[in-house]
Each structure stands twice: as structure tokens, then as C-alpha cells.
C-alpha atoms as a PDB file:
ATOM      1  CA  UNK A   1       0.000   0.000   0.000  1.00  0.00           C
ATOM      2  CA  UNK A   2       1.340   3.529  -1.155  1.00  0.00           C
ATOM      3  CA  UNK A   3       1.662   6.438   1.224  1.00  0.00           C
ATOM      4  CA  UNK A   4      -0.385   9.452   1.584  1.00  0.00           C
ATOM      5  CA  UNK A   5       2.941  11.406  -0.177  1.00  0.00           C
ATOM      6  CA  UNK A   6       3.404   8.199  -3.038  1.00  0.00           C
ATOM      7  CA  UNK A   7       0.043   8.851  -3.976  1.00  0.00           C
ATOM      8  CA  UNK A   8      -0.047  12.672  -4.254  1.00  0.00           C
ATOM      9  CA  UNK A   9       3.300  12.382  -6.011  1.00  0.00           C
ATOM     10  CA  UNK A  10       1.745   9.496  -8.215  1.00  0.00           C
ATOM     11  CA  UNK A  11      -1.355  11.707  -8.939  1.00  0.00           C
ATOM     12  CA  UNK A  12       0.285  14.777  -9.608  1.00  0.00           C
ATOM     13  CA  UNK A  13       3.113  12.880 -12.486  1.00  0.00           C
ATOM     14  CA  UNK A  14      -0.101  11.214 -13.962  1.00  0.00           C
ATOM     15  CA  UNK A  15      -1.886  15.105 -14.411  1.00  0.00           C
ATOM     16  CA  UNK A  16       1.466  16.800 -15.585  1.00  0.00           C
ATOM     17  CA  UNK A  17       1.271  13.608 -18.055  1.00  0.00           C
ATOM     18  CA  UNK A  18      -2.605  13.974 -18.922  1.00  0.00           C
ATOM     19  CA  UNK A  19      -2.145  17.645 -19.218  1.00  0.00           C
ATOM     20  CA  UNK A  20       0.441  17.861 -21.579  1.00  0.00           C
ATOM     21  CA  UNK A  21      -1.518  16.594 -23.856  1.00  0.00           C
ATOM     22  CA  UNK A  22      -5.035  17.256 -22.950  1.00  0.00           C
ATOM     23  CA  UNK A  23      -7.181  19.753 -21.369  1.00  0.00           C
ATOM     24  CA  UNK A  24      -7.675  20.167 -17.238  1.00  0.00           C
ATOM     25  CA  UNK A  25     -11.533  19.773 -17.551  1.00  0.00           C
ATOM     26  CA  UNK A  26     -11.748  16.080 -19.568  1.00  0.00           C
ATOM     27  CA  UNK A  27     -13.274  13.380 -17.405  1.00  0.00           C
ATOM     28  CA  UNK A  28     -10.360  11.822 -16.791  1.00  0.00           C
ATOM     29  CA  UNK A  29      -8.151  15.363 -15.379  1.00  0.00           C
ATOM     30  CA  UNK A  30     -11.202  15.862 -13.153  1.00  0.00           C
ATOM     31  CA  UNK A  31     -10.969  12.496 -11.720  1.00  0.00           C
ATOM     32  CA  UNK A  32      -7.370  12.882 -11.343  1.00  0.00           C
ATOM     33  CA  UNK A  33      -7.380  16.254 -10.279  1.00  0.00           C
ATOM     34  CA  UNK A  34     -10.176  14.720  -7.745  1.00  0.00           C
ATOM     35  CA  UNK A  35      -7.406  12.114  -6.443  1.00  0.00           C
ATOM     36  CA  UNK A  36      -4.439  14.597  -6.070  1.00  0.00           C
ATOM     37  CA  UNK A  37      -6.935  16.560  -3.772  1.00  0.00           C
ATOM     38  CA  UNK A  38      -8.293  13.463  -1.555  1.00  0.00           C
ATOM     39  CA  UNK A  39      -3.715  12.270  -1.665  1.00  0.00           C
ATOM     40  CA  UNK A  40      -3.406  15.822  -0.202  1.00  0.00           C
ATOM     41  CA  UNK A  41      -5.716  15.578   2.094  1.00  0.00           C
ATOM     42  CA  UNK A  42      -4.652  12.219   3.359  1.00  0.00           C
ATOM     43  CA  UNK A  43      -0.848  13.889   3.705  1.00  0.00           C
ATOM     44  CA  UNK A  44      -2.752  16.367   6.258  1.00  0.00           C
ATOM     45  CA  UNK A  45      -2.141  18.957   3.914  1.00  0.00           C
ATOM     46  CA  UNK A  46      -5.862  20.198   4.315  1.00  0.00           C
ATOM     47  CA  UNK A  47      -5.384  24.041   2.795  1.00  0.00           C
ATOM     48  CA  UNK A  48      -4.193  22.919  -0.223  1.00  0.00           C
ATOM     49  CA  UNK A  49      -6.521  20.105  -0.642  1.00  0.00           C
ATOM     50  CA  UNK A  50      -9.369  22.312  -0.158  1.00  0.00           C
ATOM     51  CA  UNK A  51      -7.853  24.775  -2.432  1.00  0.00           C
ATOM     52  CA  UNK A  52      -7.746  21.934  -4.830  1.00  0.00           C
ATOM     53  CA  UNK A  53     -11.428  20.999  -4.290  1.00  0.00           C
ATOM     54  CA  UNK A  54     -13.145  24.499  -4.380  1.00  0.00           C
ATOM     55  CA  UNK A  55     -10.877  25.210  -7.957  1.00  0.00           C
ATOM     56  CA  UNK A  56     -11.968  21.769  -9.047  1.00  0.00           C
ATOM     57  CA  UNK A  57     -15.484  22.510  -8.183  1.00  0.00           C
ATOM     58  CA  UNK A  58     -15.671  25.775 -10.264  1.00  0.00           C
ATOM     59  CA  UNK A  59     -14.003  24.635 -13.329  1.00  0.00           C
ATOM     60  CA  UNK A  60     -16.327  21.652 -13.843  1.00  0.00           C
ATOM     61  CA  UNK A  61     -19.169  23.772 -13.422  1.00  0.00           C
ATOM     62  CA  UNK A  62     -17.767  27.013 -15.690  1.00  0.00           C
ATOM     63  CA  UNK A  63     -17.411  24.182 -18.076  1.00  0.00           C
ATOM     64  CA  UNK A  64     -20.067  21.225 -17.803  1.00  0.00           C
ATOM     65  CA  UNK A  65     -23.246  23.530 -15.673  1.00  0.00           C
ATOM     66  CA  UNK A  66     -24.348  22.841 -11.751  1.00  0.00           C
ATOM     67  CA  UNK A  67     -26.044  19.479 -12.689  1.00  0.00           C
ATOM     68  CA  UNK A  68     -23.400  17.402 -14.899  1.00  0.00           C
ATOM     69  CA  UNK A  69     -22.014  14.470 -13.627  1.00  0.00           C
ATOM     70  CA  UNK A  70     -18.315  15.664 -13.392  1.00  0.00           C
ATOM     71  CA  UNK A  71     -20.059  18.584 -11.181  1.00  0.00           C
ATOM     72  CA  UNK A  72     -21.260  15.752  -8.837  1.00  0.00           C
ATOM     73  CA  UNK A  73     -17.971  14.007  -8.540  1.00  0.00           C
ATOM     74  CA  UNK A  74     -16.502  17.720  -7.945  1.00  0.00           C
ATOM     75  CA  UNK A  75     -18.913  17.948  -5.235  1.00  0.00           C
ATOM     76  CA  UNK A  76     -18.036  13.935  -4.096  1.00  0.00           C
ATOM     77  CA  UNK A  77     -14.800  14.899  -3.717  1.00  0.00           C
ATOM     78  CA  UNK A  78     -14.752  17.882  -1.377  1.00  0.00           C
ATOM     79  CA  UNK A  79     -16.856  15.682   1.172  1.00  0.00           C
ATOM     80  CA  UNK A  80     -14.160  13.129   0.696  1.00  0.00           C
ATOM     81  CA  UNK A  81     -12.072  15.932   1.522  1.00  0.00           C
ATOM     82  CA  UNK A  82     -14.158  17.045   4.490  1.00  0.00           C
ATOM     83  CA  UNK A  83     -14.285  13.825   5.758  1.00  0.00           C
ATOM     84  CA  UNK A  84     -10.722  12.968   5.584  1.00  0.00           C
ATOM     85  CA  UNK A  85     -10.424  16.429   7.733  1.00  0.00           C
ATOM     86  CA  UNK A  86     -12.760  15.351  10.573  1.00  0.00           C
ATOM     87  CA  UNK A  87     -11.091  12.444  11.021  1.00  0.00           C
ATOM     88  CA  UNK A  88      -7.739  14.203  11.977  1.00  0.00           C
ATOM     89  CA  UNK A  89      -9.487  16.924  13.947  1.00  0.00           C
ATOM     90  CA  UNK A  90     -11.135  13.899  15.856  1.00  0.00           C
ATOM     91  CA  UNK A  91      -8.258  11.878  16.021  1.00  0.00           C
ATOM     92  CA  UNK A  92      -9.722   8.899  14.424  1.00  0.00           C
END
């Protein structure tokens, strides 16, 4: 099993990768943009995972509208994110 730091490092090489050749709004950069975040989060780096969710959250819906799918995993994710922040706070 990878680390909280393996997988944000994993996540962000496989994004640089996806975006050099694609755009940051495709299905696939917003579910890996979506993993980088929850990776962060996980690494108890919670400012910049929320960072990561709220930008994630208003590019999918600049581009795709409030009710597209891609909006709703935008919106899966920063609970995900929440969550993963409770549980620290809490000690859990």
C-alpha cells in the first residue's frame, strides 16, 4: 500500500502527463485532479486540498453547468475531503 505522499506524487506525475496533452476539464483530469486533492488531504495537507477541491469545483461547473455528472464528482470529492479532515481533527 502507497503512502499518503506516493500517492499525491503518483497523482500529480499522472496530471502533468494527462495535461500535456489534454485539457484540465476532460473526465479523466477531473478524476485525477479529484485524487491529487483526496492524496493531499490524506498527507494532512488540508489548505491545499481544499484549495484543490473548491478550484476543481468551479471549473467543472464554468465548463459542464451545476447538474453534470463531473459537477457531482466535484462535489463527491470535497466531502471526501471534508471527511478525511474530521477524522484528523477527531483523532480517528
Amino acid at each position: 500500500m502507497s503512502t499518503p505522499q506516493q500517492r499525491v506524487h503518483d497523482a500529480t506525475r499522472r496530471l502533468l502527463d494527462l495535461l500535456e496533452h489534454g485539457e484540465s476539464l476532460t473526465p479523466e483530469a477531473i478524476a485525477l485532479r479529484g485524487e491529487l486533492a483526496e492524496a493531499t488531504a490524506e498527507a494532512g495537507h488540508f489548505e491545499d486540498a481544499f484549495y484543490q477541491v473548491d478550484e476543481l469545483l468551479k471549473d467543472a461547473q464554468r465548463e459542464y453547468g451545476p447538474d453534470h455528472e463531473n459537477v457531482t464528482r466535484a462535489r463527491e470529492v470535497i466531502a471526501v475531503v471534508e471527511q478525511i479532515a474530521r477524522r484528523s481533527v477527531e483523532g480517528v
